[in-house]
C-alpha atoms as a PDB file:
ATOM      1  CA  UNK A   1       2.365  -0.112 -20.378  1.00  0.00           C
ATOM      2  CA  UNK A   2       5.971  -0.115 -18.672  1.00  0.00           C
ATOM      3  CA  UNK A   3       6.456  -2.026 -15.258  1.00  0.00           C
ATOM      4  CA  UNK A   4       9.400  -1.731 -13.389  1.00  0.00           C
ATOM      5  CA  UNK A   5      10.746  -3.507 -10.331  1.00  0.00           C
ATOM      6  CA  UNK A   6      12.672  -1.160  -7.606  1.00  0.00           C
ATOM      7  CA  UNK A   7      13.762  -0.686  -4.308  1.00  0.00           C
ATOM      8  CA  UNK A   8      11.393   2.255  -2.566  1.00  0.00           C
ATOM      9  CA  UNK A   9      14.733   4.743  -1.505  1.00  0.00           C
ATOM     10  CA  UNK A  10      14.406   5.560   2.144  1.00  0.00           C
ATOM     11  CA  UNK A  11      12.035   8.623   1.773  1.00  0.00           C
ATOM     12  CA  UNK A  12      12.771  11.699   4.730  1.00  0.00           C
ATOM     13  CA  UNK A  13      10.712  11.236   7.456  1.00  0.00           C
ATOM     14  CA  UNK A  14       8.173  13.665   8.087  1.00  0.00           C
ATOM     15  CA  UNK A  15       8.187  15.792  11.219  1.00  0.00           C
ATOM     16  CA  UNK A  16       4.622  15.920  11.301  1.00  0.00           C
ATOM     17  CA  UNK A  17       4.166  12.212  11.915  1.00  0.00           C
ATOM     18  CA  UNK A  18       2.520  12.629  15.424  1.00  0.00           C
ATOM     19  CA  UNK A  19      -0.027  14.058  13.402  1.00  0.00           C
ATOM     20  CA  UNK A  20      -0.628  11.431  10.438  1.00  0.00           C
ATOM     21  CA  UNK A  21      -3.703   9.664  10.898  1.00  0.00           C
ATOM     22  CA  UNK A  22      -2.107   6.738   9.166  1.00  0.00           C
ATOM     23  CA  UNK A  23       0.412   6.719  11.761  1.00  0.00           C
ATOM     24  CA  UNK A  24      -1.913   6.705  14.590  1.00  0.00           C
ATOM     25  CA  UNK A  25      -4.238   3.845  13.203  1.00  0.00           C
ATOM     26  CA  UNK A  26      -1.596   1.833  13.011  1.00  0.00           C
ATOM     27  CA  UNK A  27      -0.423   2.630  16.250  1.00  0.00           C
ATOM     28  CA  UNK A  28      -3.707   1.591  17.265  1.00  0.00           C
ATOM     29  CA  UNK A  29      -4.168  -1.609  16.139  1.00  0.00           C
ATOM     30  CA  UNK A  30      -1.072  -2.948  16.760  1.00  0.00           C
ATOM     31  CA  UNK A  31      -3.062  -4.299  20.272  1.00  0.00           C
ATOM     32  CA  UNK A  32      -5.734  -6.199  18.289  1.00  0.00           C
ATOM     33  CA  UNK A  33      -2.834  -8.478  16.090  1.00  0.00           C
ATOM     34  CA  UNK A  34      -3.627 -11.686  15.036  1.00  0.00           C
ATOM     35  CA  UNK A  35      -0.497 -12.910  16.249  1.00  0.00           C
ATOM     36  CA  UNK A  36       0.262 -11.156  19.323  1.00  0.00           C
ATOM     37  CA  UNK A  37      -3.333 -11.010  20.928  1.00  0.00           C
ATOM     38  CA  UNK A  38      -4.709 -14.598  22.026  1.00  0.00           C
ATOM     39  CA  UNK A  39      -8.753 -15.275  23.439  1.00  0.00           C
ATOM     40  CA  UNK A  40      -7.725 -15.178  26.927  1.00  0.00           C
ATOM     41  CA  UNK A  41      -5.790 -11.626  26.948  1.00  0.00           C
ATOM     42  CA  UNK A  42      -9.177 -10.167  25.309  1.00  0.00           C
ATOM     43  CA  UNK A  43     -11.475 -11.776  27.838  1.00  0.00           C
ATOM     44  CA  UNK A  44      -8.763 -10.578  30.215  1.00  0.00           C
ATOM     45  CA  UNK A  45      -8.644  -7.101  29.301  1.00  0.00           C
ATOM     46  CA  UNK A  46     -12.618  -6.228  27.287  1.00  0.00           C
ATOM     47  CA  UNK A  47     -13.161  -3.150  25.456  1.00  0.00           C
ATOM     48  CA  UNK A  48     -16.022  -1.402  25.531  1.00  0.00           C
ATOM     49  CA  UNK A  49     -17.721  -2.619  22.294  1.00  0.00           C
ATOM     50  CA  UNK A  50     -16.819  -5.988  24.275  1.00  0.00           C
ATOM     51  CA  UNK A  51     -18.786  -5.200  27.589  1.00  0.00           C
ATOM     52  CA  UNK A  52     -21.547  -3.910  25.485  1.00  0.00           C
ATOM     53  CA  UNK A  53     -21.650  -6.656  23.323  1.00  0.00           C
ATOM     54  CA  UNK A  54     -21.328  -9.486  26.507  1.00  0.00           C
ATOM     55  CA  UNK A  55     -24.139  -7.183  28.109  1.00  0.00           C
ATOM     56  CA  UNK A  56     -26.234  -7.336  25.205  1.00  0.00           C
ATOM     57  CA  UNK A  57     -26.244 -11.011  24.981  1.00  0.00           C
ATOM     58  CA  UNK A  58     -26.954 -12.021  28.340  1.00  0.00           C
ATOM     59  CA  UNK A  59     -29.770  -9.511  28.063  1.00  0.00           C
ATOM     60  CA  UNK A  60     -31.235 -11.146  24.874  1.00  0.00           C
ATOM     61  CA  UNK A  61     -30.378 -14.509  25.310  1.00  0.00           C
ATOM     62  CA  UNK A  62     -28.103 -14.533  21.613  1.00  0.00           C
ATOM     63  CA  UNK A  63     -24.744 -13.217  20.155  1.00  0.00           C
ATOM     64  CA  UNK A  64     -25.149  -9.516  18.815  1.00  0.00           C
ATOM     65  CA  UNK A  65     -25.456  -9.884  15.433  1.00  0.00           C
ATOM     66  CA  UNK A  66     -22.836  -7.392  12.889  1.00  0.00           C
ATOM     67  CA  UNK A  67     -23.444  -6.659   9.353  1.00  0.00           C
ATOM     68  CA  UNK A  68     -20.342  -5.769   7.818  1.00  0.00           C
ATOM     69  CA  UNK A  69     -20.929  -3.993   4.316  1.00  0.00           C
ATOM     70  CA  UNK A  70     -17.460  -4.833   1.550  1.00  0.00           C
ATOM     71  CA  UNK A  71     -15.344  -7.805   1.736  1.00  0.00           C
ATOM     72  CA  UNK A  72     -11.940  -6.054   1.015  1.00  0.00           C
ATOM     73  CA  UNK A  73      -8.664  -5.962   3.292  1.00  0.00           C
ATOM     74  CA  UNK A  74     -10.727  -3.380   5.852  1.00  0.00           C
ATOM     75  CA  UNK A  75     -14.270  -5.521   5.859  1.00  0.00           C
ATOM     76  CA  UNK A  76     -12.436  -9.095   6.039  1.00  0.00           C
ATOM     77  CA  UNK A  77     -10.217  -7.486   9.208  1.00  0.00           C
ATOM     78  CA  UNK A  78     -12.937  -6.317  10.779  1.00  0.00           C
ATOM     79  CA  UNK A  79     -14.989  -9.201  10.380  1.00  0.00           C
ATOM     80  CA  UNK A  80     -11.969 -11.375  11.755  1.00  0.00           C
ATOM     81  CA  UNK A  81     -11.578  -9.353  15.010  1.00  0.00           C
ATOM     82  CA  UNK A  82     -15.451  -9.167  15.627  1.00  0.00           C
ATOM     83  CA  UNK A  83     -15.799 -13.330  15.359  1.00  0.00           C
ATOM     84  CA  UNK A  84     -12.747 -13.030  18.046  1.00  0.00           C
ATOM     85  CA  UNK A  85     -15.003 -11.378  20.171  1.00  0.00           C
ATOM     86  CA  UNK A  86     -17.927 -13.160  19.837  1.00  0.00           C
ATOM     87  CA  UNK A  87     -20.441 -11.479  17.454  1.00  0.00           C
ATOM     88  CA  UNK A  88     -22.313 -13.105  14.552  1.00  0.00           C
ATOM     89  CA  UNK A  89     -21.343 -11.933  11.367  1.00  0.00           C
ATOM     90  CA  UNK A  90     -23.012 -11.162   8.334  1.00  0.00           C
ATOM     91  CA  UNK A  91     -20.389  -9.970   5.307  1.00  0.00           C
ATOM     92  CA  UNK A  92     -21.962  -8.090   2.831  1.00  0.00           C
ATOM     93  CA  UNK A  93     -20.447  -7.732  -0.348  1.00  0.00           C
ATOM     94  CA  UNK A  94     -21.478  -6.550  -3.802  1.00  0.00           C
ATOM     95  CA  UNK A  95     -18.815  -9.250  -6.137  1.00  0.00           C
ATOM     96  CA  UNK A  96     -18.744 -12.485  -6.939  1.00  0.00           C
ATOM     97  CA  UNK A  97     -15.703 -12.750  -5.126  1.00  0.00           C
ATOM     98  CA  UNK A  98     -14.024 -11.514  -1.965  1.00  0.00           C
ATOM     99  CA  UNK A  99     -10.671  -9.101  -1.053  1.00  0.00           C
ATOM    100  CA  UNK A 100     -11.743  -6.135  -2.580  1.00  0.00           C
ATOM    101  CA  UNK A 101      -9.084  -4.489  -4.448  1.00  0.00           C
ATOM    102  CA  UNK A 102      -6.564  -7.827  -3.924  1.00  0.00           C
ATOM    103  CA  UNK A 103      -7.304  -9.486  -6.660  1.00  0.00           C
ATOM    104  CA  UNK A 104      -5.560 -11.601  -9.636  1.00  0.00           C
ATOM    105  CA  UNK A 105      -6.184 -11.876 -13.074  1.00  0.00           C
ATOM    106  CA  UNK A 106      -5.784 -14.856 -15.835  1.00  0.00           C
ATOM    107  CA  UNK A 107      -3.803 -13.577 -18.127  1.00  0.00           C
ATOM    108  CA  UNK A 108      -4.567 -15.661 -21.914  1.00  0.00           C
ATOM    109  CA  UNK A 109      -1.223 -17.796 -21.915  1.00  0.00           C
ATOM    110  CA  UNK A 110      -3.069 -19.290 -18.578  1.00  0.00           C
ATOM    111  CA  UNK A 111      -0.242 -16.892 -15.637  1.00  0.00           C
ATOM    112  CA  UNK A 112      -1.889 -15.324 -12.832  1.00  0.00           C
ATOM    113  CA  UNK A 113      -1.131 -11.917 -12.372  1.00  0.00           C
ATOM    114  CA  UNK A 114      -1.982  -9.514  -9.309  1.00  0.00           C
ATOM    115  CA  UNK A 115      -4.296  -6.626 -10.298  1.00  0.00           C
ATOM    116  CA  UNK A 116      -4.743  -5.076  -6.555  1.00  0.00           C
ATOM    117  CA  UNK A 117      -2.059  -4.658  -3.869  1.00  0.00           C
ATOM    118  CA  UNK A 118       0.872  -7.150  -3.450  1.00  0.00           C
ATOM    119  CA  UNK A 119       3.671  -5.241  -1.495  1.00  0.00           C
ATOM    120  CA  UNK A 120       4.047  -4.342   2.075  1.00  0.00           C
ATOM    121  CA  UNK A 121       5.644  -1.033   2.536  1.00  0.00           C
ATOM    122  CA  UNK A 122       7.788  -0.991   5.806  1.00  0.00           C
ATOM    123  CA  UNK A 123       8.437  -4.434   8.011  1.00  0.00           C
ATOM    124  CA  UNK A 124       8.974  -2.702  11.276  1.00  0.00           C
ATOM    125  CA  UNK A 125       6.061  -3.167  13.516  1.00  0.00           C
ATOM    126  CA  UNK A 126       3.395  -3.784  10.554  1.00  0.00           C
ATOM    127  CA  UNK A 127       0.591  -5.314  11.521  1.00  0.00           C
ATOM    128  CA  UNK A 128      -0.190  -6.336   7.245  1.00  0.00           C
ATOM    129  CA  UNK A 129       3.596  -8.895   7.856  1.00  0.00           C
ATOM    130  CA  UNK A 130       1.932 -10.190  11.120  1.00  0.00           C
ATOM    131  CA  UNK A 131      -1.005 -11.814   8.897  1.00  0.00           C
ATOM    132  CA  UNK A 132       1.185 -12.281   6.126  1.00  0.00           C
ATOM    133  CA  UNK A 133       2.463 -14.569   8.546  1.00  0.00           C
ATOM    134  CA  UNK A 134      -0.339 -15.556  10.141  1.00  0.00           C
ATOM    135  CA  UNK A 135      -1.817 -17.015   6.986  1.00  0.00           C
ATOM    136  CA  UNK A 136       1.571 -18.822   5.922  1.00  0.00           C
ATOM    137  CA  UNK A 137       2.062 -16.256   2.982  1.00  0.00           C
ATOM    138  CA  UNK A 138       5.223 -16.192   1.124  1.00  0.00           C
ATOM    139  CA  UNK A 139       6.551 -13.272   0.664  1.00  0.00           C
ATOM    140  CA  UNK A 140      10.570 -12.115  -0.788  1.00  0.00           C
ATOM    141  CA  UNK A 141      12.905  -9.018  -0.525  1.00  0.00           C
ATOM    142  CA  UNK A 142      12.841  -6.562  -3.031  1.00  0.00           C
ATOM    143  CA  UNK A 143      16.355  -6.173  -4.573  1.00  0.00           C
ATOM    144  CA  UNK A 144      18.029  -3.038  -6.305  1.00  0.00           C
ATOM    145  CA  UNK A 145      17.671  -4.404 -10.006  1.00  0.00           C
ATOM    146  CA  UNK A 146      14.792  -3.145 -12.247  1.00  0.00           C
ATOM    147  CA  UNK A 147      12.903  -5.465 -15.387  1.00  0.00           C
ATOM    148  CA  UNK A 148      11.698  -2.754 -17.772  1.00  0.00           C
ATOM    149  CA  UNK A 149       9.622  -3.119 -20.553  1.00  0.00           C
ATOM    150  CA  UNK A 150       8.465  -0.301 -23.203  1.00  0.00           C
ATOM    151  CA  UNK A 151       4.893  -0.799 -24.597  1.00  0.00           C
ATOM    152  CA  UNK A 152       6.103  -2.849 -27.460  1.00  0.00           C
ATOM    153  CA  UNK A 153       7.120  -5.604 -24.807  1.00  0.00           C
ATOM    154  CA  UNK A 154      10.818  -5.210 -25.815  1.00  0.00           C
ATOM    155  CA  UNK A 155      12.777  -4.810 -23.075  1.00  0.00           C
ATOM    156  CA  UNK A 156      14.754  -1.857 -22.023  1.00  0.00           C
ATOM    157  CA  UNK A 157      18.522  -2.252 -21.285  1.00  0.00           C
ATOM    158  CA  UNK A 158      19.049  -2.957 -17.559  1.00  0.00           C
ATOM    159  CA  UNK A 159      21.508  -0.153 -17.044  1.00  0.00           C
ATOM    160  CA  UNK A 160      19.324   2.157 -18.701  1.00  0.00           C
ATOM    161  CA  UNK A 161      16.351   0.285 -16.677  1.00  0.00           C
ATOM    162  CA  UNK A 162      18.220   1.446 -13.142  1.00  0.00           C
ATOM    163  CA  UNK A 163      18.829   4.784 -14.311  1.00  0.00           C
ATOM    164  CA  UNK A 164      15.552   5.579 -14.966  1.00  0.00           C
ATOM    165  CA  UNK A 165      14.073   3.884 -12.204  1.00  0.00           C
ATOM    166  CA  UNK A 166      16.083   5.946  -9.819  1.00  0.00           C
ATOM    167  CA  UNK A 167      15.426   9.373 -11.382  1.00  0.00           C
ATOM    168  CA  UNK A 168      11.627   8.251 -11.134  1.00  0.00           C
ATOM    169  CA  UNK A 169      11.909   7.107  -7.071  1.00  0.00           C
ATOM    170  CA  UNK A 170      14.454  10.339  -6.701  1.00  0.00           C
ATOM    171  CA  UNK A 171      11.889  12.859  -7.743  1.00  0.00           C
ATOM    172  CA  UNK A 172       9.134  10.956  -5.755  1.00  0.00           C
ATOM    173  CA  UNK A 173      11.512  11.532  -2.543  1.00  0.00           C
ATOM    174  CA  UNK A 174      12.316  15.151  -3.410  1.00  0.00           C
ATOM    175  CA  UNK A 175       8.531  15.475  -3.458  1.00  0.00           C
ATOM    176  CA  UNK A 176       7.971  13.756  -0.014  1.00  0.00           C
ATOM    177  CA  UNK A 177      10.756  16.352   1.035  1.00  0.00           C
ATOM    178  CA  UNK A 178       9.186  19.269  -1.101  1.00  0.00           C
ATOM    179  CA  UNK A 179       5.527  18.906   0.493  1.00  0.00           C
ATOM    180  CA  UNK A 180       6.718  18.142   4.020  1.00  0.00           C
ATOM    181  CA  UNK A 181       8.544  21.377   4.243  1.00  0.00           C
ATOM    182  CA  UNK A 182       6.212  23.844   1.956  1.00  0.00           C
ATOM    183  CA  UNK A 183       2.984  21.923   3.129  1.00  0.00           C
ATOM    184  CA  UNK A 184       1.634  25.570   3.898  1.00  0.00           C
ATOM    185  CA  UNK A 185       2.101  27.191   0.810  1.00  0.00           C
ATOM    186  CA  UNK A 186       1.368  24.765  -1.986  1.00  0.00           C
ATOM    187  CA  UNK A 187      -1.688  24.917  -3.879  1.00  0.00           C
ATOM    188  CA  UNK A 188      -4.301  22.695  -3.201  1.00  0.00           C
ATOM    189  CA  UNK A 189      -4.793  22.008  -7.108  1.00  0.00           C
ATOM    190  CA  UNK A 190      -0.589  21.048  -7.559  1.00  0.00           C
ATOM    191  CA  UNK A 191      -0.766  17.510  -7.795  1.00  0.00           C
ATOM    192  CA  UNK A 192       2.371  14.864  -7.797  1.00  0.00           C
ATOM    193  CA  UNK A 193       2.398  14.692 -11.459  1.00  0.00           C
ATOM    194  CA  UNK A 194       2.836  18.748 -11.694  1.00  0.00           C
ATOM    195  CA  UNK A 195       6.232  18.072  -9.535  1.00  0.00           C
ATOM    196  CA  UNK A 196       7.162  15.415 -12.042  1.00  0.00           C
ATOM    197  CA  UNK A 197       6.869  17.936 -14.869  1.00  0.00           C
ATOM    198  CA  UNK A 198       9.004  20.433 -13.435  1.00  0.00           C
ATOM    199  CA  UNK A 199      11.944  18.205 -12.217  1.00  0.00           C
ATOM    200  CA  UNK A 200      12.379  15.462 -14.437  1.00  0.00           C
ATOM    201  CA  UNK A 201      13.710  17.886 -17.050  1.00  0.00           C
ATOM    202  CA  UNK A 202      15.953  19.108 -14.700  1.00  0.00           C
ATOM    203  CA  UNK A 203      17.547  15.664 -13.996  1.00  0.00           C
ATOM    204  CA  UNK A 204      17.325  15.037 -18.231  1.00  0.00           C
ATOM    205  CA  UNK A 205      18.191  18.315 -19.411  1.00  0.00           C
ATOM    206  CA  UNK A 206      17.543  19.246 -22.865  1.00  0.00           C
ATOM    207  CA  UNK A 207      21.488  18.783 -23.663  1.00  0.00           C
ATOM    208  CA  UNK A 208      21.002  14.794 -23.476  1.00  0.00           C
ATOM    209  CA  UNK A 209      20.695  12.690 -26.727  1.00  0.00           C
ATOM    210  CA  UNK A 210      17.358  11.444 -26.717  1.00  0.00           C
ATOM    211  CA  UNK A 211      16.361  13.228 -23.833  1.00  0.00           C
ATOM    212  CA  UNK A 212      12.280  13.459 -25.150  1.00  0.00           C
ATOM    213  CA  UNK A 213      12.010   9.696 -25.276  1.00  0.00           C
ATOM    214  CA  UNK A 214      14.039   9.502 -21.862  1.00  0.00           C
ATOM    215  CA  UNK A 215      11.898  11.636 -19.783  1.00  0.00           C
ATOM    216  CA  UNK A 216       8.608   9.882 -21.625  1.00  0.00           C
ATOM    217  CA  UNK A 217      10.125   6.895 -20.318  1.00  0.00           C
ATOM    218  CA  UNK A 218      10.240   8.508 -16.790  1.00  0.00           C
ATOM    219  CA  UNK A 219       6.911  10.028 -16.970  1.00  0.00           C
ATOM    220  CA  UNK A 220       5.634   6.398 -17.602  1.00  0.00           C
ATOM    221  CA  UNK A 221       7.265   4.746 -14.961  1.00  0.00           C
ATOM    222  CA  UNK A 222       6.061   7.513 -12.501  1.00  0.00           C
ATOM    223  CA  UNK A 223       2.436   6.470 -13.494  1.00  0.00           C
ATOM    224  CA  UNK A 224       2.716   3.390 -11.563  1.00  0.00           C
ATOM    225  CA  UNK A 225       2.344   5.329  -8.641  1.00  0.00           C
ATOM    226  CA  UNK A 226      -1.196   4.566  -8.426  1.00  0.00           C
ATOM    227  CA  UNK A 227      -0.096   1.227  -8.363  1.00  0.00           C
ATOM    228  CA  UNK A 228       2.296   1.388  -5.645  1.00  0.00           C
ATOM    229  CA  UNK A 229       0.478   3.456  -3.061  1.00  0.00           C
ATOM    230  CA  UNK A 230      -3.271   3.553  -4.139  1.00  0.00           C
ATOM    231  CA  UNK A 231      -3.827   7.369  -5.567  1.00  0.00           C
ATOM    232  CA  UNK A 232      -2.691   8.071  -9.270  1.00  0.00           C
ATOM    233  CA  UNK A 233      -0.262  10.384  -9.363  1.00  0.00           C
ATOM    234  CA  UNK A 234      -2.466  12.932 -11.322  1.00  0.00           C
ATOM    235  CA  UNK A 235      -5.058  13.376  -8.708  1.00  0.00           C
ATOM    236  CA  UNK A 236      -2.093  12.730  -5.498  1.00  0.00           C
ATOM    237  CA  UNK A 237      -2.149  16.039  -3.642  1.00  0.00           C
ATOM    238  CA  UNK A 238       1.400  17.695  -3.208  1.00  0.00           C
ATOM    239  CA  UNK A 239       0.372  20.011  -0.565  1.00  0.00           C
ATOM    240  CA  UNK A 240      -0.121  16.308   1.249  1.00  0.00           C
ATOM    241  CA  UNK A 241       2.018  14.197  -0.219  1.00  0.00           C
ATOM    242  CA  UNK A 242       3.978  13.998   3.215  1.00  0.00           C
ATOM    243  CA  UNK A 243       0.962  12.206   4.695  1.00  0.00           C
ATOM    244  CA  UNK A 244       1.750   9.104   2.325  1.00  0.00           C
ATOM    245  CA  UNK A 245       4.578   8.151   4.534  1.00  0.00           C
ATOM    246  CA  UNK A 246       6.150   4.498   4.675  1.00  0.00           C
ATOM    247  CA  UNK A 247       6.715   2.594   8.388  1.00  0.00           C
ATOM    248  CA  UNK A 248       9.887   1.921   8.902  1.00  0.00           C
ATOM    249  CA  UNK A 249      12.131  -1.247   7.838  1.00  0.00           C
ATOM    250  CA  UNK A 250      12.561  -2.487   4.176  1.00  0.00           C
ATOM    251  CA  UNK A 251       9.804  -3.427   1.211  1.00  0.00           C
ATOM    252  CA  UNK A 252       8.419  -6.952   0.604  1.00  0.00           C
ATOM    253  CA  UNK A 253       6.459  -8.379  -1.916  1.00  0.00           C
ATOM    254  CA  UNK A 254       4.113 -11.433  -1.870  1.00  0.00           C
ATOM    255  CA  UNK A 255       4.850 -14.038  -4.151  1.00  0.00           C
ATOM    256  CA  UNK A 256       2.113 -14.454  -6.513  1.00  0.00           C
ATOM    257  CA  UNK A 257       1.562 -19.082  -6.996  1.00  0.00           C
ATOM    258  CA  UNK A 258       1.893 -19.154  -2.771  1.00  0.00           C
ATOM    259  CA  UNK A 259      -0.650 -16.529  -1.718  1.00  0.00           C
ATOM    260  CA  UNK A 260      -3.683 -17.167  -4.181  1.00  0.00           C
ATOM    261  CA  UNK A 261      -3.915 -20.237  -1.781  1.00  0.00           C
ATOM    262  CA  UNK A 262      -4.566 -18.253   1.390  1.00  0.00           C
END
């Protein structure tokens, strides 16, 4: 398996934000931070699920009790902002273990390595950075310089390590730019990987030594993708492949010996 390390290029930005329901949640729940929202603004200023809730307990004489089923990022969050607010919580999950798809794994010389999400995409007004900091996590700046390795282990050249990083995050942003503008007219069934086919061996034409092994190489890297956003890039949609748009600001990652403390 190859891993890479990369900077994410600054992707176009889609016109159709307004309309991204990633967009919007966020927007959303910006009000309900950790860090920005303290006991006496929510007492201050209730919801409704508040008001029901307060009504519901003076009527009963108790705290409404919550069962929330999964104890991943979404089930621990919601958990956190219901305690805020008063309810008893009951967290429901099916593992031995809690965060979902955040995980880490023992590797046999005895390193911890993540298996789940480490990296938050965009620092502008992200509510994931305000409990990164909430919780003390450490996290660093992603710099321009790739570690490659080929399945053997043996590393590849770092020259040849940039280059093909940055055909692999090039086609991924002429693919964000691709779908945003032919959104209408792409097949449902044309998935990322199909746009990888047809423009990597543009960018490695056939008149470049080696250029089977390069684009292999490419292809590789470009099946990280799952990794980095969530959705392999076989099954990503191209017809919405605008809709996996980044927030603003630059990329971060955790760092690994700091976090599993959290």
């Amino acid at each position: 398996m190859i891993g890479g390390r990369t900077l994410f290029p600054a992707l176009p930005r889609a016109s159709q934000r307004s309309f991204s329901r990633v967009w919007k949640d966020l927007k959303s729940c910006r009000q309900y931070s950790i860090v920005e929202m303290t006991i006496e603004d929510i007492s201050e200023n209730p919801s409704l699920g508040q008001r029901i809730g307060e009504r519901r307990a003076r009527s009963s004489g108790r705290k409404p009790h919550v069962g929330v089923i999964g104890a991943g990022l979404a089930g621990l969050r919601c958990t956190d902002i219901l305690l805020q607010h008063g309810f008893e919580v009951t967290l429901i999950e099916g593992r031995n273990r809690l965060g979902g798809r955040v995980h880490q794994s023992k590797l046999p010389s005895g390193h911890k390595v993540d298996a789940g999400p480490n990296w938050i995409h965009g620092t502008n007004d992200n509510p994931i950075l305000d409990l990164a900091k909430e919780t003390k996590t450490i996290v660093g700046q992603w710099d321009e310089k790739s570690s490659v390795f080929d399945e053997a282990g043996k590393q590849i050249p770092l020259a040849d390590a940039i280059t093909y990083s940055s055909i692999m995050w090039d086609t991924v942003g002429a693919a964000f730019a691709y779908s945003n503008k032919h959104s209408a007219t792409i097949s449902p069934d044309e998935s990322l990987w199909d746009f990888f086919q047809k423009e990597v061996p543009k960018r490695i034409p056939d008149s470049e030594t080696d250029f089977e092994k390069k684009r292999n190489i490419v292809y590789q890297l470009a099946e990280q993708w799952g990794a980095f956003v969530g959705s392999h890039i076989f099954t990503q949609s191209l017809k919405f492949f605008w809709l996996e748009e980044c927030i603003d600001g630059g990329e971060i990652v955790r760092i690994l010996d700091q976090s599993r403390k959290c």
